[in-house]
Protein backbone atom coordinates (compact mmCIF):
# COMPACT_ATOMS: atom_id res chain seq x y z
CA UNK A 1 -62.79 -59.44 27.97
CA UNK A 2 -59.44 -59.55 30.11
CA UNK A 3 -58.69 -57.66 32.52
CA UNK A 4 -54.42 -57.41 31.58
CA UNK A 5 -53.32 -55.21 33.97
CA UNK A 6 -50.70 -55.84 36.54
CA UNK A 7 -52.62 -53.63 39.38
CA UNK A 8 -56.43 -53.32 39.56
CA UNK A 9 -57.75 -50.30 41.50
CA UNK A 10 -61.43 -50.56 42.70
CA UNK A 11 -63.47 -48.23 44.13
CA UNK A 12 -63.35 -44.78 44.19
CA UNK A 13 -63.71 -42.72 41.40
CA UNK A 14 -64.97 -38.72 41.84
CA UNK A 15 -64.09 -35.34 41.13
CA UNK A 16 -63.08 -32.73 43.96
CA UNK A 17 -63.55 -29.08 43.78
CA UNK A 18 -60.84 -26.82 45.21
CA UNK A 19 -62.13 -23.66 46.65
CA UNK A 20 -60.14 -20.62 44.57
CA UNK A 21 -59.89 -17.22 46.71
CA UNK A 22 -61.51 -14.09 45.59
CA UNK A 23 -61.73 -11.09 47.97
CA UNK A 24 -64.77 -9.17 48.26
CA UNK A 25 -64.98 -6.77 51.43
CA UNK A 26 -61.65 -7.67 52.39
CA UNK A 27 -63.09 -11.20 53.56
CA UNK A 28 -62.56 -14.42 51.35
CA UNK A 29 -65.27 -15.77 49.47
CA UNK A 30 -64.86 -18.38 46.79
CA UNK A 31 -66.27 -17.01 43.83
CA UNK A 32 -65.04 -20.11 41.35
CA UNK A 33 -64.16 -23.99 42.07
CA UNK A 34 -60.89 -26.16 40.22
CA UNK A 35 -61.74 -29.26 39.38
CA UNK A 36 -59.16 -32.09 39.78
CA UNK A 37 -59.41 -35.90 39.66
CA UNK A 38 -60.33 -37.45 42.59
CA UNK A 39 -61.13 -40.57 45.02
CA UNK A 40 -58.70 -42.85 45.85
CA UNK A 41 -58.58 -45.50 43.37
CA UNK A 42 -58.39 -42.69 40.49
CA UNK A 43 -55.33 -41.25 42.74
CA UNK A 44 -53.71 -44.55 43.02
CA UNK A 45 -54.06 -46.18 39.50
CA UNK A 46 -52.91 -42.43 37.70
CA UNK A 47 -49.98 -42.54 40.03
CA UNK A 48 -49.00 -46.16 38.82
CA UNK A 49 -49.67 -45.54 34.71
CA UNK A 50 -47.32 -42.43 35.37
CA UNK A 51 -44.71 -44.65 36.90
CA UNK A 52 -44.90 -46.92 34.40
CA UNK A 53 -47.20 -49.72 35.91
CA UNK A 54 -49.96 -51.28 34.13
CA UNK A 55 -53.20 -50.38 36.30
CA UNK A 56 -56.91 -50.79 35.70
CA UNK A 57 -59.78 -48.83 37.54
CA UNK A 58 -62.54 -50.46 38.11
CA UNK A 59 -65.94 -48.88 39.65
CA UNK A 60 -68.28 -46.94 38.23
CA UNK A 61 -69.17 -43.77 37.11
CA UNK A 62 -72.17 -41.40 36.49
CA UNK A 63 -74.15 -40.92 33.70
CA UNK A 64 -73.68 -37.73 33.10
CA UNK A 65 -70.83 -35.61 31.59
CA UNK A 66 -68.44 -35.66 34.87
CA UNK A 67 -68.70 -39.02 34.30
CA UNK A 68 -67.64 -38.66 30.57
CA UNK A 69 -64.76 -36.44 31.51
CA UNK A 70 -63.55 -38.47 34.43
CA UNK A 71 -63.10 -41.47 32.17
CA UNK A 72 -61.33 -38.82 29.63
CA UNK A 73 -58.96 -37.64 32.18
CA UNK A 74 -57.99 -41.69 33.71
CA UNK A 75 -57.34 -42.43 30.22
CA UNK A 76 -55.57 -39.69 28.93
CA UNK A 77 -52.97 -40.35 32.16
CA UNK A 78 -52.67 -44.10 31.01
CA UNK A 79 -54.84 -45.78 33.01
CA UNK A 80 -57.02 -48.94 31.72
CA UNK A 81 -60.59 -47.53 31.45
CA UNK A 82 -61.83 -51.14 29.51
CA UNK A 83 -64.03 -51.77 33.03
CA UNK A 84 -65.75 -48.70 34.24
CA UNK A 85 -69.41 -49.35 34.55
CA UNK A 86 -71.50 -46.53 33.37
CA UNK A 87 -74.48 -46.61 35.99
CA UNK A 88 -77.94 -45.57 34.93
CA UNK A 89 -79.70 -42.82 36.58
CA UNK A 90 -76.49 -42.33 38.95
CA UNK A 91 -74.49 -39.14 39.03
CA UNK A 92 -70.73 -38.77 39.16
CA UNK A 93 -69.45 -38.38 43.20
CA UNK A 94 -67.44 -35.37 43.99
CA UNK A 95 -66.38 -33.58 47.12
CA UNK A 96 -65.70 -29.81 47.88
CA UNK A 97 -62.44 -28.95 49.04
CA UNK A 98 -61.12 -26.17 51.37
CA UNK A 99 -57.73 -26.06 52.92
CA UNK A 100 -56.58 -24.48 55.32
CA UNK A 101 -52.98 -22.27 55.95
CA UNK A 102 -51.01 -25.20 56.37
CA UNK A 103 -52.56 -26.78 53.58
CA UNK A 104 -54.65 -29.46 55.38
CA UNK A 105 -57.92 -30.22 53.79
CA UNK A 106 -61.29 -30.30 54.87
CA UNK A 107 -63.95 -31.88 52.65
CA UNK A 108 -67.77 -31.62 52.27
CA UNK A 109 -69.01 -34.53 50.03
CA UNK A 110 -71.93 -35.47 47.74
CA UNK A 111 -71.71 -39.01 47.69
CA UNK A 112 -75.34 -40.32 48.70
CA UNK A 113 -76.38 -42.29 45.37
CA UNK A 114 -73.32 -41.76 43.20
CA UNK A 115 -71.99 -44.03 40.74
CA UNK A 116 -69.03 -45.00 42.74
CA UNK A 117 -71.31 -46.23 45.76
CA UNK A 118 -73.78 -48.00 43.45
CA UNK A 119 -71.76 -51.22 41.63
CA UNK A 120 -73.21 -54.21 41.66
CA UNK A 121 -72.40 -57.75 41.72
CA UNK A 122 -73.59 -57.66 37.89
CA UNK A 123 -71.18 -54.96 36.84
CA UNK A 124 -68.30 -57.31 37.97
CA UNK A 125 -67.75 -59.21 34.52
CA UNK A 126 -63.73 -59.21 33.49
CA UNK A 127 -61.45 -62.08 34.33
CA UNK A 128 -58.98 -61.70 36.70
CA UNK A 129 -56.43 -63.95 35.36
CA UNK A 130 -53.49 -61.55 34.70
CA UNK A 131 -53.99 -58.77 37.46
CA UNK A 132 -51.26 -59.48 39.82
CA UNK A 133 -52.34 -56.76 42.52
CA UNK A 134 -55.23 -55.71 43.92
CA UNK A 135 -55.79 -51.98 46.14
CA UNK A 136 -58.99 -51.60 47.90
CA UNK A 137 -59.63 -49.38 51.01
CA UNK A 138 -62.38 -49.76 53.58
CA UNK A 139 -65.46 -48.20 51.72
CA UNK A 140 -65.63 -51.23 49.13
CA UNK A 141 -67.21 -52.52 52.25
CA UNK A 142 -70.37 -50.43 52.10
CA UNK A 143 -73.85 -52.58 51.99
CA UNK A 144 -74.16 -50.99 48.77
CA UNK A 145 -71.14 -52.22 47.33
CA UNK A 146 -70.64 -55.44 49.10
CA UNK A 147 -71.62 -57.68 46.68
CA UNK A 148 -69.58 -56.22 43.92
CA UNK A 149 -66.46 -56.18 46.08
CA UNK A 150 -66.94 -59.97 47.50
CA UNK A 151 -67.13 -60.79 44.00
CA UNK A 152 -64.11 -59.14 43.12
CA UNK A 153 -62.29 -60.60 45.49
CA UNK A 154 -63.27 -63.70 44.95
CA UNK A 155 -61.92 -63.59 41.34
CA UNK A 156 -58.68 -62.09 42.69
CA UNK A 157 -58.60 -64.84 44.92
CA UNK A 158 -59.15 -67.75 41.83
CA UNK A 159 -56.49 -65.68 39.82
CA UNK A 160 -54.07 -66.02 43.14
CA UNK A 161 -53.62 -62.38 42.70
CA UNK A 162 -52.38 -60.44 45.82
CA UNK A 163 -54.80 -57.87 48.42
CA UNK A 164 -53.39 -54.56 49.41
CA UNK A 165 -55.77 -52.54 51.30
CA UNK A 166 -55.58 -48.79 52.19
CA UNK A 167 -58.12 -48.71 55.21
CA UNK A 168 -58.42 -44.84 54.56
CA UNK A 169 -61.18 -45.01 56.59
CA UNK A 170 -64.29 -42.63 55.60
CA UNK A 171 -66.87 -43.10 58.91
CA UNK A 172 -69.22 -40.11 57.50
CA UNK A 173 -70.01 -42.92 54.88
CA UNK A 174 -71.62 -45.71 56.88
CA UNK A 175 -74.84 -45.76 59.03
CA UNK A 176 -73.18 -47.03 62.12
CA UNK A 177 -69.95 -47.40 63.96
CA UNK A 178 -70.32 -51.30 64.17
CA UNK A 179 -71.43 -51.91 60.52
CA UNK A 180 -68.23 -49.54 59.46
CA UNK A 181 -65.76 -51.68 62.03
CA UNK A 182 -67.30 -55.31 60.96
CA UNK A 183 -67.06 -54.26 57.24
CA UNK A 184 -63.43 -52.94 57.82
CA UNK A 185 -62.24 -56.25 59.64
CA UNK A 186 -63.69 -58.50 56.91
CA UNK A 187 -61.34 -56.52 54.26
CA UNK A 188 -58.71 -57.21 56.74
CA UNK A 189 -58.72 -60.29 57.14
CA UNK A 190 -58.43 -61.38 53.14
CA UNK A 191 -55.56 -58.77 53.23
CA UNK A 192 -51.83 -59.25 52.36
CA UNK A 193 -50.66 -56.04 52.70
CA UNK A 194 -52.61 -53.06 54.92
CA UNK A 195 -51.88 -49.66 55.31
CA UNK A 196 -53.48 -47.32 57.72
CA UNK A 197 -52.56 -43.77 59.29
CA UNK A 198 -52.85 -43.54 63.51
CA UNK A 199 -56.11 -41.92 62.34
CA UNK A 200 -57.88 -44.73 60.14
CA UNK A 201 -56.45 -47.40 63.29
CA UNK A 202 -58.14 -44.87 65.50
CA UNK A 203 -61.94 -44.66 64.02
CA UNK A 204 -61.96 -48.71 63.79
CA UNK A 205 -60.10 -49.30 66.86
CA UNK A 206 -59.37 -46.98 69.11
CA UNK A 207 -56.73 -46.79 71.35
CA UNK A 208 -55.90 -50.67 70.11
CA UNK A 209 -54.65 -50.20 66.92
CA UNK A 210 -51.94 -52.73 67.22
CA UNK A 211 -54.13 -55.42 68.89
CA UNK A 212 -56.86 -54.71 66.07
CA UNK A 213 -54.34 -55.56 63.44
CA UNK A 214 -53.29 -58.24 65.48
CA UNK A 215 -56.57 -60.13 66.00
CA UNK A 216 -57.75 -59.29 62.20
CA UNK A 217 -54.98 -59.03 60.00
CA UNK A 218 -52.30 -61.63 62.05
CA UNK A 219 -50.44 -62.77 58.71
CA UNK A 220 -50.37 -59.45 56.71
CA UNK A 221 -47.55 -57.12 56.52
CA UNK A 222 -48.83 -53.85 58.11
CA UNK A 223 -47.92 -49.91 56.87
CA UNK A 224 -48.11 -47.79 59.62
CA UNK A 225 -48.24 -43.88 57.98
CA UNK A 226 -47.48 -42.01 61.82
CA UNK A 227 -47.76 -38.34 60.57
CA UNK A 228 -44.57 -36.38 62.17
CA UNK A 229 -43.30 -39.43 63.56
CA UNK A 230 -42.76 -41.13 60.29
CA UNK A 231 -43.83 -44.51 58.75
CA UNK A 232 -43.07 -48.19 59.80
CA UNK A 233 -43.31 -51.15 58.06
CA UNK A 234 -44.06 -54.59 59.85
CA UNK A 235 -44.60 -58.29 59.07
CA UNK A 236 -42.58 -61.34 58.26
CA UNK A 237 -39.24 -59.38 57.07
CA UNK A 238 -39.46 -57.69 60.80
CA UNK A 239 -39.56 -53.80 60.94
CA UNK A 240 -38.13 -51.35 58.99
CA UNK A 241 -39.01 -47.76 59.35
CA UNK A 242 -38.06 -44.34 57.71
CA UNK A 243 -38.30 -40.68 59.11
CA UNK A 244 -40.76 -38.06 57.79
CA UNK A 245 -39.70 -36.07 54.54
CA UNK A 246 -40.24 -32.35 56.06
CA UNK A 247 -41.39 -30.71 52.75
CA UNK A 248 -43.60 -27.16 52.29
CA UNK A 249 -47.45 -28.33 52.29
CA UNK A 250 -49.45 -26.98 50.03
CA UNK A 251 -52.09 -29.33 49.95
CA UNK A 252 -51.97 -32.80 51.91
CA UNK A 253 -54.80 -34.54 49.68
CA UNK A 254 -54.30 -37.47 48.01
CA UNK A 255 -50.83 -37.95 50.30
CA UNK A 256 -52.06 -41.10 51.50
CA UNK A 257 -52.39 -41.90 47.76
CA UNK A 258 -49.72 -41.43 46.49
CA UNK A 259 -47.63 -43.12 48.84
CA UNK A 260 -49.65 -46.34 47.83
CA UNK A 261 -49.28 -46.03 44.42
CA UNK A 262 -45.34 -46.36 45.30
CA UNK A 263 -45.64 -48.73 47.77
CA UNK A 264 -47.47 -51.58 45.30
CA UNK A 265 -45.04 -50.15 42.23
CA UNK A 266 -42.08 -51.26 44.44
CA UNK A 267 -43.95 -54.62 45.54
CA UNK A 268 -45.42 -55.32 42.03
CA UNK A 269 -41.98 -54.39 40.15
CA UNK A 270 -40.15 -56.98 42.31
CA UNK A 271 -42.12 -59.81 41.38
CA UNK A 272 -42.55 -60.74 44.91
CA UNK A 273 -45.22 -62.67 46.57
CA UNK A 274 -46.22 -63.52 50.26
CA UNK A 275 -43.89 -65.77 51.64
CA UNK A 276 -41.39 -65.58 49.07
CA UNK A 277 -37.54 -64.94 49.80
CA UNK A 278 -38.07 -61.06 48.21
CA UNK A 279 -41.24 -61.10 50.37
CA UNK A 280 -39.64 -61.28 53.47
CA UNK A 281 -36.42 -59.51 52.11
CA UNK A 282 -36.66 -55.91 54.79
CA UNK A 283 -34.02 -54.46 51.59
CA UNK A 284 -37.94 -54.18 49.66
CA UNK A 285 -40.01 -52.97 52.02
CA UNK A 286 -37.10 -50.24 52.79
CA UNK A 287 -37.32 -48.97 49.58
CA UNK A 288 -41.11 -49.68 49.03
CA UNK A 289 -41.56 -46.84 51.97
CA UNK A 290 -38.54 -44.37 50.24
CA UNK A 291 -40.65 -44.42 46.96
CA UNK A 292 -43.70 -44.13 48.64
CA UNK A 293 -42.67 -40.78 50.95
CA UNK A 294 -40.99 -39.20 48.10
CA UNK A 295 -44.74 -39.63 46.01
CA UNK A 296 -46.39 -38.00 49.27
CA UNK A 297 -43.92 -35.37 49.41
CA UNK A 298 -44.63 -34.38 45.02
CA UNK A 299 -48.49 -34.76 46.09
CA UNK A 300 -48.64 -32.12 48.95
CA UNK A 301 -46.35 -29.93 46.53
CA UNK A 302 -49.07 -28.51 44.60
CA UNK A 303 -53.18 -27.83 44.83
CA UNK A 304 -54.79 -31.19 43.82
CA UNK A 305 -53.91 -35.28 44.14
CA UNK A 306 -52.22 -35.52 41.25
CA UNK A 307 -51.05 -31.76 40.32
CA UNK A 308 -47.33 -32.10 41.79
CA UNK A 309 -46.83 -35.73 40.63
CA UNK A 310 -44.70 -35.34 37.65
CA UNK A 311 -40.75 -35.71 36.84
CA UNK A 312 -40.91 -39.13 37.56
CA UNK A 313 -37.79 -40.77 35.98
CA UNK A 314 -35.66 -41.16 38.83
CA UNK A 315 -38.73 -42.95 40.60
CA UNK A 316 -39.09 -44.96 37.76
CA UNK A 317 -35.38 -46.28 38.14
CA UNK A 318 -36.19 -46.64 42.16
CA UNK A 319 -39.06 -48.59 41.65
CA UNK A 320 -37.56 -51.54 39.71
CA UNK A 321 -36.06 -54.55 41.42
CA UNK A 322 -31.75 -54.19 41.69
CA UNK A 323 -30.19 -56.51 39.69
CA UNK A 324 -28.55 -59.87 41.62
C-alpha cells in the first residue's frame, strides 16, 4: 500500500461541539450541541482536497461510530482516508466549544485515551515514496505518540519529502512544561518550514521567541501569524510580510488552519524545495501568506473550521505557480 498523496497530514483527528443558544429564564443555556469536523490535521488536509491538492490523513480514530462518521465526513470532502488506523478499545477525541461575542473560542476537551493520542509505531505501515509534504504540529510529540511520529518522519525523511510544522501548541496536553518544550524543539529541529502565532512562541519560549527559533530551527523558513499586527514570513528569501485582513469574526477556530492549508498549497503547487531558486524566490512566500490570510478570513466567516471555506475557484487559480 502507497501512500500517493502529495501532502500527508498526521495527527489530529476529532470532532468539536459548538454550543447552540437556547434561552430559558432570560439566561443562556445550551440546550443542543453542532457537531463539526475537527483537530488540526482534519482542518488542514479538507482545506487542501477542496483546493484541489492531493492530501492524506493519517492518525487514528475511535472505535466507535464518531469514528465511523469522521472517516465519512474526510472522505466525502476528498481527502485520502486509505491510512486511518482504527484503534481498539479507543474512543473518538472531541472538544466542546463556546465562543464568545467576538467570536473567540474557548474549548473544554476529552482527549485522555482517544484514538488520536494512541498511534503506535505499528500503525505506521504505508510507504512514503510519493508524499511530497508533510504538516505536523507540536502534539505528535506526546510520549504516547512518539514512536509513531519518529517513525513517520523517518520515512518522510527516506522519501526526501519536505517537514512543515504548525507548533499550535496545546500545553493542557502534556504532563510538564519541560517534556512539552523538549518535545516541541525536537519537531523543530527536523523542520523546513514552521509556523507559530506570538502565542504558541510564547508557551515554549517565552519572551524569546526569536532566539528559540534561532537556536532550534536555524535553517527553516519561519511563519510568524502576529494577530492584529499581521503575519511575516522569514528565512533564506529574507522577509516578506502582509497586513491583517480586518474581516467580521464569527468564529476564529480552525484560523490557524486554514491559513496552513494555503500556505503548503502555494509551496506544494510550485514544485519548490529547500534551497531551490523558487525556494528562496520572496515572489512565493508573498503569495503563500495572501492565500493563506484569505483561507483564515473564509474560516472565521462562519460557526465551525471548515463551515465558511467554500467558493474556492479564484484560490485555486492563486495557488498555482505563474507561468515563466
Amino acid at each position: 500500500m502507497t501512500t500517493e498523496c502529495d501532502v500527508a497530514c498526521f495527527g489530529e483527528l476529532l470532532w468539536d461541539f459548538f454550543e447552540a443558544d437556547a434561552k430559558a429564564d432570560k439566561e443562556p443555556i445550551a440546550r443542543s450541541f453542532r457537531r463539526e469536523l475537527g483537530g488540526a490535521s482534519a482542518n488542514v488536509a479538507c482545506v487542501l482536497a477542496r483546493l484541489g491538492v492531493k492530501a492524506s490523513a493519517i492518525g487514528g480514530i475511535g472505535d466507535d461510530k464518531l469514528g465511523d462518521t469522521l472517516k465519512m465526513q474526510l472522505a466525502a470532502d476528498g481527502v485520502d482516508v486509505a491510512h486511518l488506523a482504527r484503534i481498539k478499545n479507543a474512543r473518538t477525541g472531541l472538544t466542546f466549544v463556546t465562543l464568545d461575542a467576538l467570536g473567540e473560542p474557548s474549548f473544554l476537551p476529552y482527549r485522555q485515551g482517544t484514538a488520536d493520542l494512541a498511534l503506535e509505531a505499528s500503525h505506521i505501515t504505508a510507504p512514503m515514496a510519493k508524499v511530497r509534504v508533510a504538516v505536523l504540529g507540536s502534539t505528535s510529540m506526546l510520549p504516547s505518540l512518539r514512536g509513531a511520529t519518529l517513525k513517520f518522519l523517518d520515512a518522510l525523511k527516506k522519501a526526501k519529502g519536505t517537514l512543515l510544522v504548525d507548533l499550535n501548541v496545546r500545553p493542557h496536553l502534556w504532563e510538564s512544561v519541560e517534556a512539552m518544550k523538549a518535545g516541541t524543539q525536537e519537531l523543530a529541529s527536523r523542520a523546513a518550514v514552521i509556523k507559530g502565532s506570538e502565542k504558541d512562541l510564547g508557551a515554549v519560549a517565552g519572551k524569546r521567541g526569536m532566539t528559540w527559533l534561532e537556536e532550534h530551527a536555524k535553517g527553516a523558513t519561519w511563519v510568524l501569524t502576529r494577530g492584529e499586527n499581521g503575519v511575516a514570513c522569514v528565512g533564506p528569501h529574507g522577509q516578506v510580510t502582509l497586513p491583517t485582513k480586518r474581516v467580521r469574526c464569527i468564529d476564529a477556530t480552525g484560523a490557524g488552519d486554514a491559513f496552513m492549508a494555503g500556505l503548503v498549497a502555494v509551496i506544494v503547487r510550485s514544485g519548490a524545495k529547500p534551497g531551490s531558486a523558487e525556494w528562496n524566490d520572496p515572489k512565493l512566500w508573498s503569495r503563500a501568506l495572501d492565500v493563506g490570510q484569505q483561507l483564515g478570513a473564509k474560516a472565521i466567516s462562519a460557526v465551525g473550521a471548515l463551515t465558511g471555506i467554500g467558493l474556492l475557484d479564484d484560490l485555486r487559480a492563486r495557488i498555482e505557480a505563474p507561468k515563466r
